[in-house]
Structures are given as C-alpha cells and as structure tokens.
C-alpha atoms as a PDB file:
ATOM      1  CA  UNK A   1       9.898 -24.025   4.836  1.00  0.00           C
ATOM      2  CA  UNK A   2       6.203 -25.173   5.609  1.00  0.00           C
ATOM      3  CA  UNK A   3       4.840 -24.410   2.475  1.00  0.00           C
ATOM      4  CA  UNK A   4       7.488 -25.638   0.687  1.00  0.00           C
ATOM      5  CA  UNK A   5       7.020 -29.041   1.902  1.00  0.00           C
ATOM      6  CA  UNK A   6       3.323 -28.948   0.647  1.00  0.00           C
ATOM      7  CA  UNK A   7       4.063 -27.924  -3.195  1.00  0.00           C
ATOM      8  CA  UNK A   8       6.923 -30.482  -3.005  1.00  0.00           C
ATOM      9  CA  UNK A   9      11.231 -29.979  -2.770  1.00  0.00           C
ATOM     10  CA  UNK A  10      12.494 -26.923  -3.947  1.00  0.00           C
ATOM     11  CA  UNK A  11      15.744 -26.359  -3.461  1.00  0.00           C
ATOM     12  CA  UNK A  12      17.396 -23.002  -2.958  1.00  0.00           C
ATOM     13  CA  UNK A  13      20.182 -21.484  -5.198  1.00  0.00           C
ATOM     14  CA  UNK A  14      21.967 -20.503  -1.509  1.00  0.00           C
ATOM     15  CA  UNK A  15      23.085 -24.167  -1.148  1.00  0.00           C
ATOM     16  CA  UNK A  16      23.247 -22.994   3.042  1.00  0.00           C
ATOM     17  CA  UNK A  17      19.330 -22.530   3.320  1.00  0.00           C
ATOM     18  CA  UNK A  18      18.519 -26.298   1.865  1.00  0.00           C
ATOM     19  CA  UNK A  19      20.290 -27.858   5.472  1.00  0.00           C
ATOM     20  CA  UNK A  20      19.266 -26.867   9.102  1.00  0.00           C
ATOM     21  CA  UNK A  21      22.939 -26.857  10.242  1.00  0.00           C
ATOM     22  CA  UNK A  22      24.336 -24.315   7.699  1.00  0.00           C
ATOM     23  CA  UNK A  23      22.223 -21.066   7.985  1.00  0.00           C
ATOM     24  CA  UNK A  24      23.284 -18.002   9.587  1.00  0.00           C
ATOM     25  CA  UNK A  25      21.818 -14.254   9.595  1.00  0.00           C
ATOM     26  CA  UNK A  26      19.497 -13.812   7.238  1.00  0.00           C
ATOM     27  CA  UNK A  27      19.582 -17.195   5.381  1.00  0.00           C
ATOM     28  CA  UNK A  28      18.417 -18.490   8.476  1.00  0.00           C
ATOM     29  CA  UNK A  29      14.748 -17.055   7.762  1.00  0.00           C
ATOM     30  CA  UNK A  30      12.918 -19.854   6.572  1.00  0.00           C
ATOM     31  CA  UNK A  31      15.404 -22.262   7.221  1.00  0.00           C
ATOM     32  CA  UNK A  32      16.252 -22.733  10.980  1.00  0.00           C
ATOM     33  CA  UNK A  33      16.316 -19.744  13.240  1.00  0.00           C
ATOM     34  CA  UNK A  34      19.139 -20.837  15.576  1.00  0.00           C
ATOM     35  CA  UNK A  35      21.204 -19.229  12.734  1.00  0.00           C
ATOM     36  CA  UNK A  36      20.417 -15.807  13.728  1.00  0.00           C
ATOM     37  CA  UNK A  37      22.551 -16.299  16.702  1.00  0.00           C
ATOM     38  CA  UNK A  38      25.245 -17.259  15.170  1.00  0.00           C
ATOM     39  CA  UNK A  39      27.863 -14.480  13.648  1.00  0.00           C
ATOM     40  CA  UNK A  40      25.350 -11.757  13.810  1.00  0.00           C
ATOM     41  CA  UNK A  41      25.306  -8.757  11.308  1.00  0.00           C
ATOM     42  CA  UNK A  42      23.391  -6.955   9.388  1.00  0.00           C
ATOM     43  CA  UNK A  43      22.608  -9.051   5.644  1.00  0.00           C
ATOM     44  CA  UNK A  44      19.461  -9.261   3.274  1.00  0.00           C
ATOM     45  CA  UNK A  45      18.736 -12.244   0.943  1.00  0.00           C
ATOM     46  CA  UNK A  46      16.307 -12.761  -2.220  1.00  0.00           C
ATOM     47  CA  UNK A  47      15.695 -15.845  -4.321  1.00  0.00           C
ATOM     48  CA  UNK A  48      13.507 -16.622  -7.251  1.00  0.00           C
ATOM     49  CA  UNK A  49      12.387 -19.753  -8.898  1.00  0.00           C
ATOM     50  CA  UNK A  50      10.524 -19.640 -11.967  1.00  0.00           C
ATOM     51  CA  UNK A  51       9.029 -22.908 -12.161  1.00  0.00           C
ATOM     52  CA  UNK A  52       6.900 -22.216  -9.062  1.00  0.00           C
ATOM     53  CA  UNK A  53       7.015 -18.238  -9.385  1.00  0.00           C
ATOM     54  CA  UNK A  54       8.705 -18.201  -5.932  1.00  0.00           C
ATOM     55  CA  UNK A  55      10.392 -15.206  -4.419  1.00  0.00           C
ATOM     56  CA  UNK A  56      11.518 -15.623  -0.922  1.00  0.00           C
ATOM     57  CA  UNK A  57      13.466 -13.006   0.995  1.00  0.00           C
ATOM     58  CA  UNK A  58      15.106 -11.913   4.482  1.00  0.00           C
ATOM     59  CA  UNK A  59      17.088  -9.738   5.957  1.00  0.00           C
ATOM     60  CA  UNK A  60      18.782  -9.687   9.694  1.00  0.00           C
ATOM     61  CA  UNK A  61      19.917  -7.446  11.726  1.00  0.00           C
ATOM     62  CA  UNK A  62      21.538  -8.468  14.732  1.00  0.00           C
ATOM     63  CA  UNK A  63      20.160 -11.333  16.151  1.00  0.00           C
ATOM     64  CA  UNK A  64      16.475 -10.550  14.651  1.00  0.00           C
ATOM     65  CA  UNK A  65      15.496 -11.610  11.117  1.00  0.00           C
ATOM     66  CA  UNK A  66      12.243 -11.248   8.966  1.00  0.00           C
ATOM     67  CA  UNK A  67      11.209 -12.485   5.891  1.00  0.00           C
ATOM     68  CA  UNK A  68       8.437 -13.419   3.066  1.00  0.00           C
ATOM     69  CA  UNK A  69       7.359 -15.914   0.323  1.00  0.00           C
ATOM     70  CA  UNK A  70       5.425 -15.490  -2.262  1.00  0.00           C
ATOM     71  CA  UNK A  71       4.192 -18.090  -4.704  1.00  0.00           C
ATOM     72  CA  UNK A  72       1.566 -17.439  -7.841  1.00  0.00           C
ATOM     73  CA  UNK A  73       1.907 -20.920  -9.566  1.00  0.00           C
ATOM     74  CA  UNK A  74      -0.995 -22.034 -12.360  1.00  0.00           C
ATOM     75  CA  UNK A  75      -2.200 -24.407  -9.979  1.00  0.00           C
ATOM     76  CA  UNK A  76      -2.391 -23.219  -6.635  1.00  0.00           C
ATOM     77  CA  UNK A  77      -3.482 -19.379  -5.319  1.00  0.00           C
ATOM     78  CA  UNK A  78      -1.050 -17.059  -4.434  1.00  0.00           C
ATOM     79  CA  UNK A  79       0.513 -17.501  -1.255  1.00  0.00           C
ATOM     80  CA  UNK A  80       1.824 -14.849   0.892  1.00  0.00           C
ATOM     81  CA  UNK A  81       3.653 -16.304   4.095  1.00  0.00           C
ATOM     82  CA  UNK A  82       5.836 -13.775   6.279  1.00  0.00           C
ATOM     83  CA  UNK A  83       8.328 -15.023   9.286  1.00  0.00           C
ATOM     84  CA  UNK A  84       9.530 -12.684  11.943  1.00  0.00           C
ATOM     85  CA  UNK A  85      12.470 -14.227  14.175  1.00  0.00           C
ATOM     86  CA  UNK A  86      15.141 -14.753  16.952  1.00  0.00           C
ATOM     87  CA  UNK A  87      17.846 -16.523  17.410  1.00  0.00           C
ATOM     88  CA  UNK A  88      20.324 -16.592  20.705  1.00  0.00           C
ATOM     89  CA  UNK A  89      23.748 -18.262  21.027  1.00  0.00           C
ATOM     90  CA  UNK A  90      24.317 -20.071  24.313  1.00  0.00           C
ATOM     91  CA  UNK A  91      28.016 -20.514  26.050  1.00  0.00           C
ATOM     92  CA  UNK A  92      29.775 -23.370  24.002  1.00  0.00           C
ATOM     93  CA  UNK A  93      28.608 -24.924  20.783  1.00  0.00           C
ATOM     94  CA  UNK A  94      24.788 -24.448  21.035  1.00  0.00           C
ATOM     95  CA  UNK A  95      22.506 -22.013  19.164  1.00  0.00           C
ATOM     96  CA  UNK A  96      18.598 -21.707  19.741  1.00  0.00           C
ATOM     97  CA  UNK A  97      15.686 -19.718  18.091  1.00  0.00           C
ATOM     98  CA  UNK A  98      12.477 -18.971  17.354  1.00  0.00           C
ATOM     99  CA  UNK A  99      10.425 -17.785  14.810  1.00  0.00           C
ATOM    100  CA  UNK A 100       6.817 -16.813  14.095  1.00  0.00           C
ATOM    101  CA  UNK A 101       4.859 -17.659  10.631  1.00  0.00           C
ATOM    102  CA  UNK A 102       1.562 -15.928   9.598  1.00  0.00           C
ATOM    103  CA  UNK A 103      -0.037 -14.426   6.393  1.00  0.00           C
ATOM    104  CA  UNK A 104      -1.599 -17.444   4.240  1.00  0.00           C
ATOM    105  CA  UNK A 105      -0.685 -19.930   6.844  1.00  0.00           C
ATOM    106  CA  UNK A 106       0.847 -19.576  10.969  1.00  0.00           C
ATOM    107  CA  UNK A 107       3.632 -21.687  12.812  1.00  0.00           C
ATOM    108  CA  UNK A 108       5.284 -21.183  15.906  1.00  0.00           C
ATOM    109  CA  UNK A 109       8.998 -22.452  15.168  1.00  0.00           C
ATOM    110  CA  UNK A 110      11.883 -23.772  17.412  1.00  0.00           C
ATOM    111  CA  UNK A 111      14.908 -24.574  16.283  1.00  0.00           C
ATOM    112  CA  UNK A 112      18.745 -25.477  17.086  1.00  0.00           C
ATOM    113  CA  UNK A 113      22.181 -25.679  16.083  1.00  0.00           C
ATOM    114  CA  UNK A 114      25.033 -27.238  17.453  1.00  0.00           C
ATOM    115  CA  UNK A 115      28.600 -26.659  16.552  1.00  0.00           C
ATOM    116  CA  UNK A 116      30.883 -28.936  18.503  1.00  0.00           C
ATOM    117  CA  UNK A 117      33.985 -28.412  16.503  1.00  0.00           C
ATOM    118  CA  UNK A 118      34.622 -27.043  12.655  1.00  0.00           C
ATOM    119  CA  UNK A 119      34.256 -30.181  10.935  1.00  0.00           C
ATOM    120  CA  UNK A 120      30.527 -31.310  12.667  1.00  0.00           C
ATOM    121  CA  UNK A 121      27.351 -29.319  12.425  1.00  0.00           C
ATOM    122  CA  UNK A 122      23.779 -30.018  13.547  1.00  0.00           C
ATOM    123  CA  UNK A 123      20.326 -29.067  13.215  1.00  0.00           C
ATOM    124  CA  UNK A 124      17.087 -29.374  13.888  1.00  0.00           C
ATOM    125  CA  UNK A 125      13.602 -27.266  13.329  1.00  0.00           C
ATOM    126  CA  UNK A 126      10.526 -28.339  14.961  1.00  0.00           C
ATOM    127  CA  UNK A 127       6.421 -26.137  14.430  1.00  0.00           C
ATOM    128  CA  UNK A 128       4.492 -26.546  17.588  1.00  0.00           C
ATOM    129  CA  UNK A 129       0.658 -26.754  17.407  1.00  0.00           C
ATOM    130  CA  UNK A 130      -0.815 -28.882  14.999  1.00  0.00           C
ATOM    131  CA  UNK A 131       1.428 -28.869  11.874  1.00  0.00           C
ATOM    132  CA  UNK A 132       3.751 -30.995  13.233  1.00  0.00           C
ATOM    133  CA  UNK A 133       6.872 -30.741  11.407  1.00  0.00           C
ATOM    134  CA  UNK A 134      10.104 -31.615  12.360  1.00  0.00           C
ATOM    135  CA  UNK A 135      13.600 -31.198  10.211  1.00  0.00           C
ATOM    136  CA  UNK A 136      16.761 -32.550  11.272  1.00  0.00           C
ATOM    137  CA  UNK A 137      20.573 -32.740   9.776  1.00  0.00           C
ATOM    138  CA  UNK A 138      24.081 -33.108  10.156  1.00  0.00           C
ATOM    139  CA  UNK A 139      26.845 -30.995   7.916  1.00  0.00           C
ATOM    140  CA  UNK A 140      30.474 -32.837   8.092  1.00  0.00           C
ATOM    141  CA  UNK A 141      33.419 -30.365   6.807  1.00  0.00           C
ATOM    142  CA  UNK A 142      36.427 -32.937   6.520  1.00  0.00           C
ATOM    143  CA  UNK A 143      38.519 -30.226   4.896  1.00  0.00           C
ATOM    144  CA  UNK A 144      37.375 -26.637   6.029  1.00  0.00           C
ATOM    145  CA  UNK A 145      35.018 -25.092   3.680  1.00  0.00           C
ATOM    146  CA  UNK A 146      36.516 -26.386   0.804  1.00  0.00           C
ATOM    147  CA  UNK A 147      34.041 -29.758   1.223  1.00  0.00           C
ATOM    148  CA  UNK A 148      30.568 -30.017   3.142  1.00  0.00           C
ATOM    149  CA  UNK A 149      28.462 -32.592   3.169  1.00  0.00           C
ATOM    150  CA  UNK A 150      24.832 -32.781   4.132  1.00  0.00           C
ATOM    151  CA  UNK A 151      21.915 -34.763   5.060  1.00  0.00           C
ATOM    152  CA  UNK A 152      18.787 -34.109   6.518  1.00  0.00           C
ATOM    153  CA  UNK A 153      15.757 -35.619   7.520  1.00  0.00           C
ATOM    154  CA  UNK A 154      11.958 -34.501   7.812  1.00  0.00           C
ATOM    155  CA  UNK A 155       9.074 -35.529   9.386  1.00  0.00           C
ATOM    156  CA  UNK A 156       5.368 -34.870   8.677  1.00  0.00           C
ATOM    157  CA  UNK A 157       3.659 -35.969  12.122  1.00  0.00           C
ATOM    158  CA  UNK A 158       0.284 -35.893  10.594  1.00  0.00           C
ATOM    159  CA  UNK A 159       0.491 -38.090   8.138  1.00  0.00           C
ATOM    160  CA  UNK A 160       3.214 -39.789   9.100  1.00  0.00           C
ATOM    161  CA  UNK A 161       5.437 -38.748   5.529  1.00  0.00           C
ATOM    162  CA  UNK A 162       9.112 -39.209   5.764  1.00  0.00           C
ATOM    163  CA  UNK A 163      11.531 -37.537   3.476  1.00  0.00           C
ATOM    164  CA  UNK A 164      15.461 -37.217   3.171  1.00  0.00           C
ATOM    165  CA  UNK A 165      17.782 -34.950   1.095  1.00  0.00           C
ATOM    166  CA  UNK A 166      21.450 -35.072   0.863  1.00  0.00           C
ATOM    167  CA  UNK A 167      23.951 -33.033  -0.579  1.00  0.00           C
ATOM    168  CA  UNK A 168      27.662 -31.721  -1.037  1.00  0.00           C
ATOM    169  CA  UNK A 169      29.398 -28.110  -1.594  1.00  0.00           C
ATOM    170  CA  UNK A 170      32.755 -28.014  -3.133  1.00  0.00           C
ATOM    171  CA  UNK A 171      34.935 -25.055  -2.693  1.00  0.00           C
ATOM    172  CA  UNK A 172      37.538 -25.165  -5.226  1.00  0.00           C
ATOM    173  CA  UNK A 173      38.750 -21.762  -4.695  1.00  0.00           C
ATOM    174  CA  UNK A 174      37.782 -19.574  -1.632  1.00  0.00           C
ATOM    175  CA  UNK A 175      34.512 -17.577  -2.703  1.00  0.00           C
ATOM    176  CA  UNK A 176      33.650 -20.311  -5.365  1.00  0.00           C
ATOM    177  CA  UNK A 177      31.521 -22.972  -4.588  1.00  0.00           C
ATOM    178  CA  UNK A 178      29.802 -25.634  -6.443  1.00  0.00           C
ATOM    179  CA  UNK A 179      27.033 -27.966  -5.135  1.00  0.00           C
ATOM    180  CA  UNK A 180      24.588 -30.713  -5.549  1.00  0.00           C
ATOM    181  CA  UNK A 181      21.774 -31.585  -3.932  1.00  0.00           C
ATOM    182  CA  UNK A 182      18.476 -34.194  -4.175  1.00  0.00           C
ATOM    183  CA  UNK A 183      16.307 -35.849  -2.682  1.00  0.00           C
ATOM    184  CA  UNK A 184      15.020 -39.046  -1.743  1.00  0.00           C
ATOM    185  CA  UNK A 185      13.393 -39.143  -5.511  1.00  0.00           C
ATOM    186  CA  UNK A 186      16.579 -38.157  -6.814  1.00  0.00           C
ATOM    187  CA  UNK A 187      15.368 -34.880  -8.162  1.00  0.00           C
ATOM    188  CA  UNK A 188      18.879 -33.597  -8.054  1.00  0.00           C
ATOM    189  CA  UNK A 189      19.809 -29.892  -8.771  1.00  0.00           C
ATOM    190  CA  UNK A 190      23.357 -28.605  -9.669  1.00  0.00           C
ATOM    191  CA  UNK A 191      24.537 -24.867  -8.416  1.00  0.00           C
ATOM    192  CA  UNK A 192      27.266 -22.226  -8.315  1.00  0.00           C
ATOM    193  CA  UNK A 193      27.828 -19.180  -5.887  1.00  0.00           C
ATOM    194  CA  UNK A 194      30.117 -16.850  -6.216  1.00  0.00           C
ATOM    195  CA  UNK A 195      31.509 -13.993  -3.512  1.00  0.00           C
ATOM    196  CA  UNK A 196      32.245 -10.402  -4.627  1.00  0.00           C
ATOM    197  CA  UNK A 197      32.904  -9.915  -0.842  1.00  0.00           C
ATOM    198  CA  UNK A 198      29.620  -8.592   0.423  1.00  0.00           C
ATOM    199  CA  UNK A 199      27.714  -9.703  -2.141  1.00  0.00           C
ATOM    200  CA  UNK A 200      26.592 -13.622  -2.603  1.00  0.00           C
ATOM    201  CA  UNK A 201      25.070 -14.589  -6.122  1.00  0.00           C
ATOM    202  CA  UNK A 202      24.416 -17.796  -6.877  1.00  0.00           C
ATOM    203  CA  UNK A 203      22.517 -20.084  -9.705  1.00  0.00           C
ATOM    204  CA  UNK A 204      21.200 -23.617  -9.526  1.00  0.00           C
ATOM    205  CA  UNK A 205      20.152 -26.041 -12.048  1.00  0.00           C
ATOM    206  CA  UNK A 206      17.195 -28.102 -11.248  1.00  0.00           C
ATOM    207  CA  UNK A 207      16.387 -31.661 -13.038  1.00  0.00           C
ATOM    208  CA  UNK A 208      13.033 -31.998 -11.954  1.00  0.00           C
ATOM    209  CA  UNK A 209      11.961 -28.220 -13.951  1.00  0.00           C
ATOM    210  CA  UNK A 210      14.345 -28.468 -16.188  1.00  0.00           C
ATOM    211  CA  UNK A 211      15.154 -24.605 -14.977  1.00  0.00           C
ATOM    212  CA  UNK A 212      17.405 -22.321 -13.076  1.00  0.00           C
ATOM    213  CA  UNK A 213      16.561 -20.326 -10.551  1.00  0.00           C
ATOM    214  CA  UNK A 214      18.979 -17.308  -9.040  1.00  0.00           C
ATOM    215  CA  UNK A 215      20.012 -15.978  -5.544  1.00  0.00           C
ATOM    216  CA  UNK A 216      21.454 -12.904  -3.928  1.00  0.00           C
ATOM    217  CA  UNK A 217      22.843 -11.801  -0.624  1.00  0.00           C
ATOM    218  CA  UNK A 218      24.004  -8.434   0.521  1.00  0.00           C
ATOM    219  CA  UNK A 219      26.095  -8.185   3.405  1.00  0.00           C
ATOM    220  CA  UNK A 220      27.727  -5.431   5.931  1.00  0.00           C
ATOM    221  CA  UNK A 221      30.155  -8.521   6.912  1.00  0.00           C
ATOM    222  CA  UNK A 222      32.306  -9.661   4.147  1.00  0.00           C
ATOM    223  CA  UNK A 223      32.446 -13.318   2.466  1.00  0.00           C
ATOM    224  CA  UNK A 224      35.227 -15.044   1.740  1.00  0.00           C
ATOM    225  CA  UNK A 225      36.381 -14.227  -2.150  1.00  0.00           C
ATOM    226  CA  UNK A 226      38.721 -14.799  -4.776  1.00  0.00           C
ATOM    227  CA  UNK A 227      39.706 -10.512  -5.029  1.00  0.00           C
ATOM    228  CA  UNK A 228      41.763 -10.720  -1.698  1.00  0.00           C
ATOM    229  CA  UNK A 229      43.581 -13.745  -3.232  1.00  0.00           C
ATOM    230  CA  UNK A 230      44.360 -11.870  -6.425  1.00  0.00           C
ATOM    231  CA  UNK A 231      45.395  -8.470  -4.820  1.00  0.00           C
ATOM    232  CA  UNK A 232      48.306 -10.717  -3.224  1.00  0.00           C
ATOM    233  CA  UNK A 233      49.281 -12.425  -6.261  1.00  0.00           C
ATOM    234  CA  UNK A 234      49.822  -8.851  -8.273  1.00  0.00           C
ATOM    235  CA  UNK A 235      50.927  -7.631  -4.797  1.00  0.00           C
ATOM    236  CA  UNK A 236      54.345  -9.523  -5.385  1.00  0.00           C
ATOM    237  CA  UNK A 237      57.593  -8.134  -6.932  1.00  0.00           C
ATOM    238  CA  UNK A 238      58.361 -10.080  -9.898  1.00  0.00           C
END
C-alpha cells in the first residue's frame, strides 16, 4: 500500500482490499495483515491496472500470506515491491498481524482488526521506522452483506499529508456486488464482482483514467454465489 500512496489513489477492482477492516486471506497482502487471521484458507489473488501498468498479487495459506507489485509506468522506473506476512486472531473480536516489505522499497507493518459484532468493523495499519504511515477505518454492515459502508483515513507522518476515502458495496443478490469508491478529490471509481463459488472476478471503472482495471481470486473456501440460489429454484416441483 506504500507505494501506492506515492504514485497517488488507486483503487482496487476487489472493493475489500481499498478498506483496512474488510480484508481477509490473501486480500489482506497489501492491505492490512490482521486479515490473515481471520477465516484462514488457502486463496490466491491478482489485479491489473492499465493506467499505471500495475499487477499486484497474493496468495495465503493458512495464516501466512505473500505477495508482489509491480509497476512500469512512462514516468517512473519499474518497481518491484514483495510482502511476506502473518496474521493471528486473538480470543474475542480482535485480529493482529504483521508483515514485512522489501524489493524496491522495505517496511515493517503492524496492523489490526476488530470485529465487535456483524454490523461494525475496524482497522488500522501502521509502518514502523521512518516511513511513517498510518491507515485507519471503520466498515458499518446495517443489513448483512447486502450493504457496507466504508471510510478510512491515512496519515503521512513525514510530511504531515492527510487523506480520506469513502465508499459503499451493494449486494443485490448474494455473489453480486456493486461498489463505489473515492476519495477526498472525488476521483470516484465504479465496480462489479461476481462469485462463481471459488472464484472472485471483478471490474472497476475509474474516473480519474478514464479506464478499467480487472481482478481475480481463487479460493479452496467457497464464496457466496448466485448457482446455490438457482439449484433451489429448479430444485422445486412445479
């Protein structure tokens, strides 16, 4: 997410990796390593955006995850980051982690995650040494997963920059979802995922390239998805 921050906001197509409370397994690479802890499995994850020439994976296993960027834009030198990590959950609503970033730059991050009930979320990412970069956000879930809405916050200690995104995920029907999500600029970016069961794609819009970039996540533990809905529908006698 370091790097990220430098080149500007660029919002993932996996509307969970844009919000510190919302990752888990391997979208929690990059994003906020507390997630590794929570519902661990085995899951790999890539993303591409074509504006920046971005491809960022991961992949978890268990409570471990690793994971790379690479950028080759016009203007700035490819960059090659890699992130190895671990993530723990504690008795009760807590989940910690940690994760280590080296290649074209190196972080030590910390993060957390707290669950307190199905409708709150929380969390927060912080790199020790001199970086000094802290993320924080709350996810509210009024009706299940069929509505989440997000806000986050970050902090650049070194220069004292402030930013804030916001966004919302609609669920319509169970393994369809449809987001939006900006920031403080309101460089907003529009998205749909869709679950095949243990596979995640998903597209998103953004206003600010005036492209789309794509995203895909393979899973041993099944999504949520439309099929199991359907199977019961031709399931019954008419």
């Amino acid at each position: 997410m370091i790097i990220l921050v430098i080149l500007g906001f660029v919002a993932s197509p996996l509307y969970d990796i844009n919000f510190t409370p919302l990752p888990i397994r391997s979208t929690s690479v990059f994003s906020n390593p507390a997630g590794l802890g929570i519902e661990t499995g085995a899951e790999a994850f890539l993303t591409y955006h074509p504006e920046s020439k971005t491809i960022t994976s991961g992949a978890s296993a268990g409570n471990f995850g690793f994971g790379m960027i690479r950028m080759d834009t016009d203007t700035v030198e490819t960059v090659e980051i890699y992130e190895i990590g671990l993530g723990y959950r504690l008795p009760g609503a807590f989940s910690v982690g940690y994760a280590y970033q080296f290649g074209d730059t190196s972080s030590h991050v910390l993060g957390i995650q707290c669950r307190p009930t199905q409708k709150w979320a929380l969390g927060y990412t912080v790199t020790l040494g001199d970086k000094k970069y802290m993320y924080g956000g709350v996810a509210v879930k009024p009706y299940e997963d069929y509505l989440v809405l997000n806000f986050e916050v970050e902090y650049e200690g070194i220069d004292s920059i402030f930013t804030y995104y916001y966004g919302a995920r609609v669920q319509p029907y169970k393994g369809i979802g449809i987001s939006f999500l900006a920031d403080e600029e309101f460089d907003w970016n529009v998205g749909v995922d869709v679950s095949l069961g243990y596979v995640k794609i998903a597209g998103l819009y953004s206003s600010k390239d005036e492209k789309f970039s794509g995203g895909l996540v393979i899973s041993a533990q099944k999504y949520q998805t439309f099929f199991h809905q359907r199977r019961l529908l031709n399931s019954i006698p008419r």
